[in-house]
Structures are given as C-alpha cells and as structure tokens.
PDB file of N, CA and C in Angstrom:
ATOM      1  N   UNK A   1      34.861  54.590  -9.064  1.00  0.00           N
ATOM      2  CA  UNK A   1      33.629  54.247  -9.734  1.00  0.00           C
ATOM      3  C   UNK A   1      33.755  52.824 -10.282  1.00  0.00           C
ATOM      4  N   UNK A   2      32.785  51.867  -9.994  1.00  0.00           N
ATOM      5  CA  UNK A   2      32.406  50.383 -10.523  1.00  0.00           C
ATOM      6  C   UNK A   2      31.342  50.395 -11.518  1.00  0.00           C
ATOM      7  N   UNK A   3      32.143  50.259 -12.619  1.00  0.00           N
ATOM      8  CA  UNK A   3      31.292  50.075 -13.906  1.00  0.00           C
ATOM      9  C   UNK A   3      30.866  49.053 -14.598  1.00  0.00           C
ATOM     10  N   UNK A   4      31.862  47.825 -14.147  1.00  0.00           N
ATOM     11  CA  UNK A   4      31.645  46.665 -14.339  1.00  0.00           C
ATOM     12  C   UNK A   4      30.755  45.638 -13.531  1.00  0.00           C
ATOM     13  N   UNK A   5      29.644  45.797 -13.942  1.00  0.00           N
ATOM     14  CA  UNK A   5      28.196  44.874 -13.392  1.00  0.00           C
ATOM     15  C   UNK A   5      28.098  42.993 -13.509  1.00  0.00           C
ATOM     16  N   UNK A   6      28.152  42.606 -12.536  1.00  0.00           N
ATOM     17  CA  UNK A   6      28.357  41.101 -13.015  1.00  0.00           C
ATOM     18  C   UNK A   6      26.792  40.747 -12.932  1.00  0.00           C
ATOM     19  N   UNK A   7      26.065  41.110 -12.298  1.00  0.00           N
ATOM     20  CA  UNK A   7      24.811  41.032 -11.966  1.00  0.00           C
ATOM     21  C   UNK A   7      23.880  42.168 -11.702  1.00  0.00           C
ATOM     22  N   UNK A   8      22.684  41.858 -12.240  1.00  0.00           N
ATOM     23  CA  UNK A   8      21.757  43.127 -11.536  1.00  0.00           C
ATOM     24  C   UNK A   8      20.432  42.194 -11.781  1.00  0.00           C
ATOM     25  N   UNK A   9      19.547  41.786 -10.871  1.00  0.00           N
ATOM     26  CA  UNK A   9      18.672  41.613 -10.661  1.00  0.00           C
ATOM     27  C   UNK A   9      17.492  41.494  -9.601  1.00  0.00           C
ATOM     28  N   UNK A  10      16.885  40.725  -9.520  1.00  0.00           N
ATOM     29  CA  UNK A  10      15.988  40.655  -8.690  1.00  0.00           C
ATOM     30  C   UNK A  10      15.436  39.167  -8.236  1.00  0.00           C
ATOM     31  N   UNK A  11      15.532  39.719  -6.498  1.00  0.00           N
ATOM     32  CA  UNK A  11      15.237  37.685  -5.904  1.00  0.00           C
ATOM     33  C   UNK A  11      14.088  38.144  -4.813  1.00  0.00           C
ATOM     34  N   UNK A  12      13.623  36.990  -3.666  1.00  0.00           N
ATOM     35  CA  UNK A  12      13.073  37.094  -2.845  1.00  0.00           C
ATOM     36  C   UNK A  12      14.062  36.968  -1.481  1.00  0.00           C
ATOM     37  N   UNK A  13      13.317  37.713  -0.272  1.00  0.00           N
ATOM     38  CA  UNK A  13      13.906  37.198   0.158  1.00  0.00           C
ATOM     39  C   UNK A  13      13.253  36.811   1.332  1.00  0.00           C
ATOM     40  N   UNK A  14      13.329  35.752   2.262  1.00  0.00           N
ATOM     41  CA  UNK A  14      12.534  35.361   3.203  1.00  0.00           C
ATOM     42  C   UNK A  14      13.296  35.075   5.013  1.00  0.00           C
ATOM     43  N   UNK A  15      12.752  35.457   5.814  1.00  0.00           N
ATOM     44  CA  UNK A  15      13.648  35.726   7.035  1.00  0.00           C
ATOM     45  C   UNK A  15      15.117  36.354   6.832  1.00  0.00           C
ATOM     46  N   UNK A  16      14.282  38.157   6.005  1.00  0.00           N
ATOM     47  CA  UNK A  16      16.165  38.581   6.325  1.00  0.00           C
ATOM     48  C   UNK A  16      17.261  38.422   5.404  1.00  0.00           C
ATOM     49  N   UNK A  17      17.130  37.037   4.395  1.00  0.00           N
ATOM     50  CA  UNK A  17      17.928  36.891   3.773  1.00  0.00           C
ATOM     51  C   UNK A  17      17.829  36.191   2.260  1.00  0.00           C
ATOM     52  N   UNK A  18      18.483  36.503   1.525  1.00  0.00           N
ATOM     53  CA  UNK A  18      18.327  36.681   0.006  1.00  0.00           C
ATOM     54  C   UNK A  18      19.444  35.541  -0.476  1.00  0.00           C
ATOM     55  N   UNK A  19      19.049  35.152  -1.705  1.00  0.00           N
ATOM     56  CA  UNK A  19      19.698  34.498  -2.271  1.00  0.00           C
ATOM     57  C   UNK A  19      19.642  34.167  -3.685  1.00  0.00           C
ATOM     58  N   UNK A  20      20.657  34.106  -4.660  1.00  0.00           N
ATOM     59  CA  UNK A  20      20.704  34.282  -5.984  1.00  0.00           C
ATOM     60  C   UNK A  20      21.617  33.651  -7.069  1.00  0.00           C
ATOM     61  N   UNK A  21      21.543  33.300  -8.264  1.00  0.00           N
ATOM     62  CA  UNK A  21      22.573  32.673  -8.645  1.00  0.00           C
ATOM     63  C   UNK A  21      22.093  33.515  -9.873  1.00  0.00           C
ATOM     64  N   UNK A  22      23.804  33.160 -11.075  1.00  0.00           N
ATOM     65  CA  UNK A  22      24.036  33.695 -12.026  1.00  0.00           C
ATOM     66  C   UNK A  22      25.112  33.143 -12.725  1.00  0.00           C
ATOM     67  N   UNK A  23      24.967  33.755 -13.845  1.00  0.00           N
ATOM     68  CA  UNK A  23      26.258  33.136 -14.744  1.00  0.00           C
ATOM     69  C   UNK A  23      26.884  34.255 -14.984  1.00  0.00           C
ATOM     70  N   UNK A  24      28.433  33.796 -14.734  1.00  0.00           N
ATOM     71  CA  UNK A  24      29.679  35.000 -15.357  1.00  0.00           C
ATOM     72  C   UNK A  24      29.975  34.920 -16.558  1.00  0.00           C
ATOM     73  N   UNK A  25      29.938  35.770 -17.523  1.00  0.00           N
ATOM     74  CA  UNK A  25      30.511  36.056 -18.907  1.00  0.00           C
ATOM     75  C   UNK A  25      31.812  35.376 -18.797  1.00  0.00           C
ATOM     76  N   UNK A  26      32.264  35.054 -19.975  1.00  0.00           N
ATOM     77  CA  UNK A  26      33.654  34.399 -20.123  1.00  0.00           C
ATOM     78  C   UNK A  26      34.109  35.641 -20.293  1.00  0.00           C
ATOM     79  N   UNK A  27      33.853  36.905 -20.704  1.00  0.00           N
ATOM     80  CA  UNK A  27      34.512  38.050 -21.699  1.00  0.00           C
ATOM     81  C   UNK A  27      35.024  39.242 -20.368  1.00  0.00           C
ATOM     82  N   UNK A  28      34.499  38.637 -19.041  1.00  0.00           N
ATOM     83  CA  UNK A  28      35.756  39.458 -18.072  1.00  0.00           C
ATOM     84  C   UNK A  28      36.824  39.666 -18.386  1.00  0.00           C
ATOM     85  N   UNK A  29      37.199  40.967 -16.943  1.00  0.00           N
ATOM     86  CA  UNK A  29      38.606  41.023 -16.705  1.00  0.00           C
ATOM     87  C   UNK A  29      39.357  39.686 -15.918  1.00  0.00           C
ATOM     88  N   UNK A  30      39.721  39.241 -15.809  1.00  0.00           N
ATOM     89  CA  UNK A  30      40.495  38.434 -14.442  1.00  0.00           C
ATOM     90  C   UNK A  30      41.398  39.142 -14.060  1.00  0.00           C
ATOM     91  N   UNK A  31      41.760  40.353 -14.186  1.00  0.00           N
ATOM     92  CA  UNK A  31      42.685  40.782 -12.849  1.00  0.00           C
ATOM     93  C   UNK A  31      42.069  40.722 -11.597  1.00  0.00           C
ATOM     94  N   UNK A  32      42.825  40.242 -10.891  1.00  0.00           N
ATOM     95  CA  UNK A  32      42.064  40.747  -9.385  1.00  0.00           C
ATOM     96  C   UNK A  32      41.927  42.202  -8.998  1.00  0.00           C
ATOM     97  N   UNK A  33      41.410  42.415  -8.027  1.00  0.00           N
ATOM     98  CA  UNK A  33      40.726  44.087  -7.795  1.00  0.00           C
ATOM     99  C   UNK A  33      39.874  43.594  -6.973  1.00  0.00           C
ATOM    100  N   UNK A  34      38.921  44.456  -6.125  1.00  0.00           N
ATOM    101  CA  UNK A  34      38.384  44.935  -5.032  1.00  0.00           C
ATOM    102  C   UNK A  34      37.249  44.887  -5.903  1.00  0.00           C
ATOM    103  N   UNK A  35      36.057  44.329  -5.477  1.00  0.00           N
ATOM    104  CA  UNK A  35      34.787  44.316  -5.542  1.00  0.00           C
ATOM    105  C   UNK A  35      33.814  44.858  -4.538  1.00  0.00           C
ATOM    106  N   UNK A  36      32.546  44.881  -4.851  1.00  0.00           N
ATOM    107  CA  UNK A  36      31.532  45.667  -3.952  1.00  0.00           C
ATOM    108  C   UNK A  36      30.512  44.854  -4.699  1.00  0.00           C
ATOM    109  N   UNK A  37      29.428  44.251  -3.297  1.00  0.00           N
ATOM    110  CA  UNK A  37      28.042  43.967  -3.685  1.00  0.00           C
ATOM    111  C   UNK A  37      26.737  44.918  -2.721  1.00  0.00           C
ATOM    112  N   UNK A  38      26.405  45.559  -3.824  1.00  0.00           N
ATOM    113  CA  UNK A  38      25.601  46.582  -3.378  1.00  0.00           C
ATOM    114  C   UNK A  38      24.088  45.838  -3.450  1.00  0.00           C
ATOM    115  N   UNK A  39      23.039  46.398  -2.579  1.00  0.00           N
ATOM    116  CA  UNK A  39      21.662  45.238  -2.590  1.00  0.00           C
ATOM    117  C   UNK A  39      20.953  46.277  -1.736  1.00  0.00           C
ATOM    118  N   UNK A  40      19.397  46.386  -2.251  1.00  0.00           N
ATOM    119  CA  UNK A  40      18.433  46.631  -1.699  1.00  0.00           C
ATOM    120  C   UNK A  40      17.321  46.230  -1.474  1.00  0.00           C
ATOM    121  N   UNK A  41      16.207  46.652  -0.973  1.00  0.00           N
ATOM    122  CA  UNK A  41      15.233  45.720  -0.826  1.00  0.00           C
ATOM    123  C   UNK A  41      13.949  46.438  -0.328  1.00  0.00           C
ATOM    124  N   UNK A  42      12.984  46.407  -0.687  1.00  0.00           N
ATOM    125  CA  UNK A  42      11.664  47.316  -0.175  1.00  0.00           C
ATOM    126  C   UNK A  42      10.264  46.218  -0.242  1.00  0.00           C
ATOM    127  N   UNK A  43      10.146  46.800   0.950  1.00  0.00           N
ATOM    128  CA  UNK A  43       8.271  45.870   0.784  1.00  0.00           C
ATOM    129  C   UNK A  43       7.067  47.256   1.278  1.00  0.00           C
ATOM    130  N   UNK A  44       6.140  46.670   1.211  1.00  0.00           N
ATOM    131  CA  UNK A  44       5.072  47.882   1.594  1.00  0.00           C
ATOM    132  C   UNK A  44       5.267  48.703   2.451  1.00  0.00           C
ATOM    133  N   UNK A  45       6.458  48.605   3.458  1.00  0.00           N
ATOM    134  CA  UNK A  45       6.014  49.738   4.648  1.00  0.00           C
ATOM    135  C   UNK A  45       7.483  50.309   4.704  1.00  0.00           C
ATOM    136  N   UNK A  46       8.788  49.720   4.269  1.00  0.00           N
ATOM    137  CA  UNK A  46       9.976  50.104   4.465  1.00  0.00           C
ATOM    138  C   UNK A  46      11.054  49.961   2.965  1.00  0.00           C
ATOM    139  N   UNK A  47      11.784  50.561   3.423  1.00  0.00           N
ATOM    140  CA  UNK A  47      13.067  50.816   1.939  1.00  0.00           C
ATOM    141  C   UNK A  47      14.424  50.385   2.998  1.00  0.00           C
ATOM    142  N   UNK A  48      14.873  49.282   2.455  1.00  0.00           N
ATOM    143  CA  UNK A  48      16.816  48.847   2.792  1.00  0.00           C
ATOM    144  C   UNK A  48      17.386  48.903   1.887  1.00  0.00           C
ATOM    145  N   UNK A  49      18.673  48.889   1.940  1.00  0.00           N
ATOM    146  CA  UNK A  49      19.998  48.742   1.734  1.00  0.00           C
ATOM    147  C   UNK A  49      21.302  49.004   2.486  1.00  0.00           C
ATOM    148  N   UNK A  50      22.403  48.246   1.589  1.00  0.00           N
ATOM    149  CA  UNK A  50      23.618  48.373   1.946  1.00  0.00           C
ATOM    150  C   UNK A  50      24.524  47.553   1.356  1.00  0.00           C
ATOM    151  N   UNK A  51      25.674  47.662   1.445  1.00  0.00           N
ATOM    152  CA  UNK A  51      26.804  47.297   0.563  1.00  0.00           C
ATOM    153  C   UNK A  51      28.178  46.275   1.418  1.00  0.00           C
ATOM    154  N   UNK A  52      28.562  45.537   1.209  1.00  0.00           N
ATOM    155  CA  UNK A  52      29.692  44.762   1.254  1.00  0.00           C
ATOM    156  C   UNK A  52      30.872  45.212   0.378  1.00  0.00           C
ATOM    157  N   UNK A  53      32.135  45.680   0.693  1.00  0.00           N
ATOM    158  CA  UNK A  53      33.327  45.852   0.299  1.00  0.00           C
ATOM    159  C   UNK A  53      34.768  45.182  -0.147  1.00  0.00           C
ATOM    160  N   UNK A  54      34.303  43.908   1.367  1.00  0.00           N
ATOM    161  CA  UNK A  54      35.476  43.179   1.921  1.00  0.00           C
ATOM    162  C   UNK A  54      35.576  42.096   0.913  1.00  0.00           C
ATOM    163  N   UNK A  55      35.596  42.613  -0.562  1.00  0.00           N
ATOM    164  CA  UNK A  55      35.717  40.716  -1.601  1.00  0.00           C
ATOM    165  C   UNK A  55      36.811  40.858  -2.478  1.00  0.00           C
ATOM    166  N   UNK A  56      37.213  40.544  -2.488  1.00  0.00           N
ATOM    167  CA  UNK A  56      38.477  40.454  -3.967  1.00  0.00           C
ATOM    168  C   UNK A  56      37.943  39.200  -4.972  1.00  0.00           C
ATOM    169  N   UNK A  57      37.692  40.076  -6.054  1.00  0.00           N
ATOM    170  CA  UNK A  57      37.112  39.323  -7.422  1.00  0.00           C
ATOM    171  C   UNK A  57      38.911  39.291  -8.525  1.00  0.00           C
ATOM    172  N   UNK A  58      37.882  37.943  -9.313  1.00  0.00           N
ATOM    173  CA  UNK A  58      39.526  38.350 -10.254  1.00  0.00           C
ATOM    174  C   UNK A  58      40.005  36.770 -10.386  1.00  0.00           C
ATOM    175  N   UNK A  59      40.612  36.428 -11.605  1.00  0.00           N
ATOM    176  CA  UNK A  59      41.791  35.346 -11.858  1.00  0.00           C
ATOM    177  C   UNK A  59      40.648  34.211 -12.393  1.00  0.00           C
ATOM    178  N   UNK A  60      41.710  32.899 -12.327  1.00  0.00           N
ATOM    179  CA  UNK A  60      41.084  31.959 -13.147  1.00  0.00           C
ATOM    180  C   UNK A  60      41.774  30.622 -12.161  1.00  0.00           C
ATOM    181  N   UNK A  61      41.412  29.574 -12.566  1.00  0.00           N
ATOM    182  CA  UNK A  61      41.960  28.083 -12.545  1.00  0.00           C
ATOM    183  C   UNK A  61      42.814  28.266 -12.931  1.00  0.00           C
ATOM    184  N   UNK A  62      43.843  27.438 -13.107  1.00  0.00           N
ATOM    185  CA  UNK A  62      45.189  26.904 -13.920  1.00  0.00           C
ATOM    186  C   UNK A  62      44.914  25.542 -14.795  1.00  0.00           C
ATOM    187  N   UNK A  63      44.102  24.747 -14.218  1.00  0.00           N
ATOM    188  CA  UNK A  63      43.810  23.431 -14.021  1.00  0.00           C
ATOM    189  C   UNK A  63      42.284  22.877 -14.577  1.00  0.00           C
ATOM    190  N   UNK A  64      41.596  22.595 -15.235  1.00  0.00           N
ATOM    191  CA  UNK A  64      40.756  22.394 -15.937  1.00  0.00           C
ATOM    192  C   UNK A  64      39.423  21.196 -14.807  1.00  0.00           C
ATOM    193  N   UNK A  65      38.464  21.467 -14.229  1.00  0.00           N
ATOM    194  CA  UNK A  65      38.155  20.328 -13.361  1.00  0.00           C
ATOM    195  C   UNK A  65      36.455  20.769 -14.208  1.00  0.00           C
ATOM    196  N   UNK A  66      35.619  19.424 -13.857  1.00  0.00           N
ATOM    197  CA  UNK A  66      34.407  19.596 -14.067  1.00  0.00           C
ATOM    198  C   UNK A  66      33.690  20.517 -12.791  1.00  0.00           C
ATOM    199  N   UNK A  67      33.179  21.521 -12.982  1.00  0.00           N
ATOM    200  CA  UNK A  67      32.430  22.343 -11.703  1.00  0.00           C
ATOM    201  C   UNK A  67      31.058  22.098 -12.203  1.00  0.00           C
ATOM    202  N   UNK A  68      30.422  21.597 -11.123  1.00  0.00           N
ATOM    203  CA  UNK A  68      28.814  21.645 -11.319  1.00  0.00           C
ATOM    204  C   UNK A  68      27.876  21.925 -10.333  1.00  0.00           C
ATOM    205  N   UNK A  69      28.616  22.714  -9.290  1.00  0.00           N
ATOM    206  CA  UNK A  69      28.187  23.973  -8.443  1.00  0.00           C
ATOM    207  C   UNK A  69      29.308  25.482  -8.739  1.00  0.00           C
ATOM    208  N   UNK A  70      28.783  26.627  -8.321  1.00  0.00           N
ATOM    209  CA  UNK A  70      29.355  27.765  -8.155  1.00  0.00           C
ATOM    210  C   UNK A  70      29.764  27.725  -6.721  1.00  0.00           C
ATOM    211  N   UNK A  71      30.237  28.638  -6.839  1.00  0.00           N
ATOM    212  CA  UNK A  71      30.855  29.386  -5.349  1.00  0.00           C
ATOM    213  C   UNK A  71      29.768  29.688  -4.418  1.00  0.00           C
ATOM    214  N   UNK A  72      29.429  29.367  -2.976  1.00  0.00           N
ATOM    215  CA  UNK A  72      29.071  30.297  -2.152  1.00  0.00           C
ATOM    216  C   UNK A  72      29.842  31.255  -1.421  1.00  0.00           C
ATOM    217  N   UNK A  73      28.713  32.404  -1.764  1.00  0.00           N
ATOM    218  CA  UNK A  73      29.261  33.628  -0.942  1.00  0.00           C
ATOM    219  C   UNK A  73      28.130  34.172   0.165  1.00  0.00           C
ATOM    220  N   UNK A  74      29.175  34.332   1.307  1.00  0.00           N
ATOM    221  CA  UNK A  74      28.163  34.489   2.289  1.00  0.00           C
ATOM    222  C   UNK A  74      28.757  35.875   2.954  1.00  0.00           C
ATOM    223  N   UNK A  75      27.821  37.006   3.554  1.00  0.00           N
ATOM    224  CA  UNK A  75      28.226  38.386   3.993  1.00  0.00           C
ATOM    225  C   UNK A  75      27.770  38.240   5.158  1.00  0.00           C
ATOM    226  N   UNK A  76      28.244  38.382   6.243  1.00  0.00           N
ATOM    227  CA  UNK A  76      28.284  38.239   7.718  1.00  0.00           C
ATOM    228  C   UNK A  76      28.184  39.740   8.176  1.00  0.00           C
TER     229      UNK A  76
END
C-alpha cells in the first residue's frame, strides 16, 4: 500500500497526452523505494486509466546548484 501522495490533481490533456508540474514538500522521506504513478482520465463518451511502476523515487543532491527547471519524466 502507497500512502504517500506527492501529487493529486488535475490537467488537460490534448492528443493522448498529459502534462503537469508541482512542487515537492521539503518534509519527505528520501529513502529511495519504488514508486507508482497512477492517472486517469474521462471525457463524455469514455473512462481511462493506468499506472506506471518502473520509477525509483528517493535521495537528495550532495552539492548545492541553482535549479530553475524540474525533472522531466516521461512514461513510454
């Protein structure tokens, strides 16, 4: 069971594919561990979903740098 939610919201999505940004709490875990991004999606005539498994979340920098993009993550 995944109890720990980094996100839950709501985007658009257009040809198929979705996209979203967010901010992480400082007040995580950083152990690493096995993550899951679960996502659905419904319009007037149909109901989707499905889930991604394959991520390992977790840890930190060592090293202090200015970041002024996030990470892309992309599910193939």
């Amino acid at each position: 069971m995944r109890n720990n939610i980094l996100f839950s919201g709501k985007t658009v999505t257009s040809d198929g594919r979705f996209s979203f940004t967010f901010i992480v709490p400082r007040d995580i875990n950083y152990k690493y561990g096995s993550g899951k991004i679960s996502y659905y999606a419904n319009d007037s005539e149909q109901d989707m979903n499905g889930c991604f498994q394959d991520i390992t979340v977790g840890g930190f920098a060592s090293t202090t740098v200015t970041d002024t993009e996030g990470p892309e993550i992309r599910c193939l």
